[in-house]
C-alpha atoms as a PDB file:
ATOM      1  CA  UNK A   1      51.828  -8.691  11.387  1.00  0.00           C
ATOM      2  CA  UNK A   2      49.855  -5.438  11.999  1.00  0.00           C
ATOM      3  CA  UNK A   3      52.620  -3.543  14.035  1.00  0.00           C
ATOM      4  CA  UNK A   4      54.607  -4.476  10.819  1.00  0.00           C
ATOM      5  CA  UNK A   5      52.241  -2.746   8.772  1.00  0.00           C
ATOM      6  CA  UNK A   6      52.559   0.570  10.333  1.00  0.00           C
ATOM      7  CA  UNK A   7      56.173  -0.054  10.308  1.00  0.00           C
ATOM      8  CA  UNK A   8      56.261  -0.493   6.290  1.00  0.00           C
ATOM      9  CA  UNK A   9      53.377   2.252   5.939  1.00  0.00           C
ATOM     10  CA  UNK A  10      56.220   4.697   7.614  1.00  0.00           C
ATOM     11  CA  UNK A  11      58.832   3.338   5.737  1.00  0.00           C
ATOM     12  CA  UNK A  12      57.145   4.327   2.699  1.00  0.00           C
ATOM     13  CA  UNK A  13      56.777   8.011   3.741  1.00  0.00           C
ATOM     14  CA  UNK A  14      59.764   7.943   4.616  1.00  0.00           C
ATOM     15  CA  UNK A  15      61.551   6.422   1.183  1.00  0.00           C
ATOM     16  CA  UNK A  16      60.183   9.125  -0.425  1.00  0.00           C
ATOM     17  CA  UNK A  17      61.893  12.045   1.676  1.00  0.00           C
ATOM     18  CA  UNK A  18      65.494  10.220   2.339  1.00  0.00           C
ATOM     19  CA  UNK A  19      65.799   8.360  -0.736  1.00  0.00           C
ATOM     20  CA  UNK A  20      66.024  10.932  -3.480  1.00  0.00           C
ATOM     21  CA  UNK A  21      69.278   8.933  -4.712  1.00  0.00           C
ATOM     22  CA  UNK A  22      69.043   4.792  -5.140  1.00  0.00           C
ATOM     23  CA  UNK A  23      71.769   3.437  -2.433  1.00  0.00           C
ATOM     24  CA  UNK A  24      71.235  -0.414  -4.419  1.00  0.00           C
ATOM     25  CA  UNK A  25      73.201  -2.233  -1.565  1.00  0.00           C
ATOM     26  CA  UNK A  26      74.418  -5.578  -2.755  1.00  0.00           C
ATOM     27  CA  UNK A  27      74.394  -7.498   0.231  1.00  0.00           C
ATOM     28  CA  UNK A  28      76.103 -10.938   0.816  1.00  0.00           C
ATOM     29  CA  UNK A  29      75.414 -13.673   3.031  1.00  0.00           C
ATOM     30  CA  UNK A  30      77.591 -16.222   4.442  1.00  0.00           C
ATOM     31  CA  UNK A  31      76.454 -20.328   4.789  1.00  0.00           C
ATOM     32  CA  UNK A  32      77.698 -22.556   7.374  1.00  0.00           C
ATOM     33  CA  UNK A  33      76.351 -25.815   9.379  1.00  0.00           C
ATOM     34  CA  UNK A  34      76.608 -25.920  12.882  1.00  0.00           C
ATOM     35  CA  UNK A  35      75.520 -29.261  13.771  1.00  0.00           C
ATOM     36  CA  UNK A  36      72.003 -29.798  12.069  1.00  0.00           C
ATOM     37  CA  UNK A  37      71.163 -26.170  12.072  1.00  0.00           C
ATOM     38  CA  UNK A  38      72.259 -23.986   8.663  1.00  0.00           C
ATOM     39  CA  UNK A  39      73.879 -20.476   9.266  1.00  0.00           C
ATOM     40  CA  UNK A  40      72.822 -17.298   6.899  1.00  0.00           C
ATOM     41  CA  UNK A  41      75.415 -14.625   7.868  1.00  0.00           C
ATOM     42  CA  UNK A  42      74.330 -11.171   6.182  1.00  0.00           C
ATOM     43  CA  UNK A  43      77.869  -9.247   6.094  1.00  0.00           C
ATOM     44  CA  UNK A  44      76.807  -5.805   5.348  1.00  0.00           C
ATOM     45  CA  UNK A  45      74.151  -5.622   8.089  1.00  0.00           C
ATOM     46  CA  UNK A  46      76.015  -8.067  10.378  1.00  0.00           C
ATOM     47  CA  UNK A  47      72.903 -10.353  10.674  1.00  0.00           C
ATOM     48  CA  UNK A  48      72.679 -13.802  11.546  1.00  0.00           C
ATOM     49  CA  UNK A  49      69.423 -16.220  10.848  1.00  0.00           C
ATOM     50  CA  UNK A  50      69.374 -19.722  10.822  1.00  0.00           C
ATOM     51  CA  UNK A  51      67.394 -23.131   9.629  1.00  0.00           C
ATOM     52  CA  UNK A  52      67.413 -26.860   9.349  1.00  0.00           C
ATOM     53  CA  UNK A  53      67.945 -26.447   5.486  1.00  0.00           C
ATOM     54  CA  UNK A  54      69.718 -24.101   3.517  1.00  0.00           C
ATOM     55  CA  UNK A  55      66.355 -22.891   1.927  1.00  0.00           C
ATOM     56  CA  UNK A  56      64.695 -22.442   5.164  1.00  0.00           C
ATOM     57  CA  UNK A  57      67.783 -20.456   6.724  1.00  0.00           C
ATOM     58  CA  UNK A  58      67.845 -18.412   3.159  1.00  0.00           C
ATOM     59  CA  UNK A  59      64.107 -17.348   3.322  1.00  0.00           C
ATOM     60  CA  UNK A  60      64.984 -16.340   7.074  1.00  0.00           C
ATOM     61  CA  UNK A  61      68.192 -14.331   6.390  1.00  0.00           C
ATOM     62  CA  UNK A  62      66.083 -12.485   3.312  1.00  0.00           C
ATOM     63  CA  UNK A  63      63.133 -11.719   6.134  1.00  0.00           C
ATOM     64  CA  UNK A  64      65.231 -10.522   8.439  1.00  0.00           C
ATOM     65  CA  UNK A  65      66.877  -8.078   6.000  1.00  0.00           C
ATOM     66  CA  UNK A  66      63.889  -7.073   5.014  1.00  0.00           C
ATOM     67  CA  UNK A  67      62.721  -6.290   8.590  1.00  0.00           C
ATOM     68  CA  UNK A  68      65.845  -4.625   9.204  1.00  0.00           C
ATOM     69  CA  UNK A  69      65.809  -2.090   6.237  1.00  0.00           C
ATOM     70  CA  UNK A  70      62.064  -1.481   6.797  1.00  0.00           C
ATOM     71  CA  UNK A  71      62.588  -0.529  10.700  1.00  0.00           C
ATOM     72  CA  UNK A  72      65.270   1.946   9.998  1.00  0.00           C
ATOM     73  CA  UNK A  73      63.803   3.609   6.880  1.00  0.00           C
ATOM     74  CA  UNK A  74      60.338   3.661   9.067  1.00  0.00           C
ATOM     75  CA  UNK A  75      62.103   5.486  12.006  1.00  0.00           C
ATOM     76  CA  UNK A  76      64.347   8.168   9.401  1.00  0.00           C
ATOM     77  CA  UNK A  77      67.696   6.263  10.502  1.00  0.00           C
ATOM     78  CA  UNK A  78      69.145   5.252   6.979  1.00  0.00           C
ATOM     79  CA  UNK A  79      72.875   5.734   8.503  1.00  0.00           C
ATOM     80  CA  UNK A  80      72.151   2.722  10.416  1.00  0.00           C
ATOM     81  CA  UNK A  81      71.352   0.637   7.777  1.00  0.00           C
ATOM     82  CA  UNK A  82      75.010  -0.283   7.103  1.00  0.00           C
ATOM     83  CA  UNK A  83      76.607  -2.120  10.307  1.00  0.00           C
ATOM     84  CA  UNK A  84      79.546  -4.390   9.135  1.00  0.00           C
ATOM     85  CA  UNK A  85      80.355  -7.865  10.065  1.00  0.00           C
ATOM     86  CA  UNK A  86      83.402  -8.261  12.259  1.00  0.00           C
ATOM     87  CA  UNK A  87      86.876  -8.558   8.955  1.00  0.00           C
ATOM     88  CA  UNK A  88      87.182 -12.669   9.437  1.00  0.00           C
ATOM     89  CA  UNK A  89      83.503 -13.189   8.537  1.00  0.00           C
ATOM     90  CA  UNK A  90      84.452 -11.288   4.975  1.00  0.00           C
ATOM     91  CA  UNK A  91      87.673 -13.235   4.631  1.00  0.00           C
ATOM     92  CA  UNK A  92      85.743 -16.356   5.150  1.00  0.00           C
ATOM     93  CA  UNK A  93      82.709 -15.511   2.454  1.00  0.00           C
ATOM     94  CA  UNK A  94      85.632 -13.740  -0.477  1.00  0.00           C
ATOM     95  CA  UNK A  95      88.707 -16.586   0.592  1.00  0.00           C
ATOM     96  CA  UNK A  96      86.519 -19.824   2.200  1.00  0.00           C
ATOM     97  CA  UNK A  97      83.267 -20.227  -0.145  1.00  0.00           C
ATOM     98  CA  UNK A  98      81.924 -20.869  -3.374  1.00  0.00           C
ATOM     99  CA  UNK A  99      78.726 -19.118  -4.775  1.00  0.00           C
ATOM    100  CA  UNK A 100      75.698 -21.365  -3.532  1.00  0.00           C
ATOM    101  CA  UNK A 101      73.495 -19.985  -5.847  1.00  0.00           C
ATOM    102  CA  UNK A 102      72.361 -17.262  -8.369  1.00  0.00           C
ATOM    103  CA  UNK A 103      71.645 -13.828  -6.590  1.00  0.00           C
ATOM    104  CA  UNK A 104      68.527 -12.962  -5.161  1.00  0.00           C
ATOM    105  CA  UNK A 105      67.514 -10.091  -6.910  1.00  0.00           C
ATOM    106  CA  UNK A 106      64.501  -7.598  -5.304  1.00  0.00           C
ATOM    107  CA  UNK A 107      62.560  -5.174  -7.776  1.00  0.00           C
ATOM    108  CA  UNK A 108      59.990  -2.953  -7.680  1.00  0.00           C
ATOM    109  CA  UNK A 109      57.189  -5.906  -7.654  1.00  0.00           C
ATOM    110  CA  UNK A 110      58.633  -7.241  -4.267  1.00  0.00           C
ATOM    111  CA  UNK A 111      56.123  -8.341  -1.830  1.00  0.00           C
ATOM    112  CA  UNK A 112      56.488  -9.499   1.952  1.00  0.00           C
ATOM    113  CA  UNK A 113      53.621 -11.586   2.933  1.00  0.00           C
ATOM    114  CA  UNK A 114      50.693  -9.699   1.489  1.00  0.00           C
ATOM    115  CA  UNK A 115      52.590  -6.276   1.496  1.00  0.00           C
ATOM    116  CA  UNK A 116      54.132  -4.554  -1.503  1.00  0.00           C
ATOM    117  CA  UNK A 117      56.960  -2.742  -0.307  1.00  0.00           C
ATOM    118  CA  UNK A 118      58.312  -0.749  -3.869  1.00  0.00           C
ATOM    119  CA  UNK A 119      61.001   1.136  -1.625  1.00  0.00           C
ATOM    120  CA  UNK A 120      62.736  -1.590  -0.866  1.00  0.00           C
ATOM    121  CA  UNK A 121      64.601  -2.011  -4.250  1.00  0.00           C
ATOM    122  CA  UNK A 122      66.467   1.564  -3.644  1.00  0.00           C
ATOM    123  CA  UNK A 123      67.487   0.493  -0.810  1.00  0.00           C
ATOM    124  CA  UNK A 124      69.024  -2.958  -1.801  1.00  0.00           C
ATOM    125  CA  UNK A 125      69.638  -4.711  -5.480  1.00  0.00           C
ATOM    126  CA  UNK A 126      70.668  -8.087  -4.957  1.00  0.00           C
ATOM    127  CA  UNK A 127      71.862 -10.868  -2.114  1.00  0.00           C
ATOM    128  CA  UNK A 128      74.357 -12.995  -3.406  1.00  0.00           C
ATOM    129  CA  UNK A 129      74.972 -16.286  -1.487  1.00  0.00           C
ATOM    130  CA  UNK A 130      78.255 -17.958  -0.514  1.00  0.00           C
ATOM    131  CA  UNK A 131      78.554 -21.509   0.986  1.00  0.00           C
ATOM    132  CA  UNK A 132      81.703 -22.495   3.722  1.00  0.00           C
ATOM    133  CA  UNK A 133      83.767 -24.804   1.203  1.00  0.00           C
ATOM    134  CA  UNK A 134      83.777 -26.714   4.362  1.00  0.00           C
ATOM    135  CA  UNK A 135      80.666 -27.700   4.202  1.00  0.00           C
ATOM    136  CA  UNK A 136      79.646 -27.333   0.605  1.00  0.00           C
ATOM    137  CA  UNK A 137      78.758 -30.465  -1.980  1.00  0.00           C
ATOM    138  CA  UNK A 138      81.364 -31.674  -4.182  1.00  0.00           C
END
């Protein structure tokens, strides 16, 4: 936790010189169940996390987001923020899935652990959540 410290204590220098304009990504994330284990599919970052329940595989997906936002803003490389999921991965979240939930929305009050990180809103708005129809309840 203390070498991610540093990395949000950069990031927050940094906010301030490459984020004169608010970029407010909506990002969305892609369920699916593979076996017992819950997939969280982050399409605009191409990131994958996982858990035995959708909440656990939700709070993973949001942390690694998080951690990937923070490390790029820290190290001045806001171009490689963005890094698309492969096209069928966005055909299955807009044509194969319902909305699991209401979107996850981060403000200004956003804290990870015991760290406030008040850059992180200009960076990203909301998550919204999608569910395989596959797999979700009736």
């Amino acid at each position: 936790m203390e070498d991610f410290k540093v990395w949000v204590e950069k990031a927050q220098e940094n906010a301030l010189k490459l984020c004169s304009n608010e970029i407010n990504i909506c990002a969305h994330v892609w369920f699916d169940q593979e076996d017992e284990l819950y997939l969280a599919h982050c399409l605009e970052f191409d990131i994958v996390a996982e858990g035995y329940t959708e909440k656990e595989a939700e709070k993973n997906i949001l942390k690694a987001i998080v951690n990937h936002i923070v490390f790029c803003v820290a190290n001045g490389n806001v171009e490689k923020i963005m890094n698309p999921a492969p096209r069928e991965y966005w055909c299955k979240f807009y044509f194969n899935s319902k909305p699991l939930r209401e979107p996850f929305r981060f403000t200004e009050n956003y804290t990870y652990g015991n760290l406030k990180l008040p850059f992180l809103h200009n960076f990203i708005s909301t998550v919204e959540f999608n569910k395989s129809v596959s797999h979700a309840k009736a």
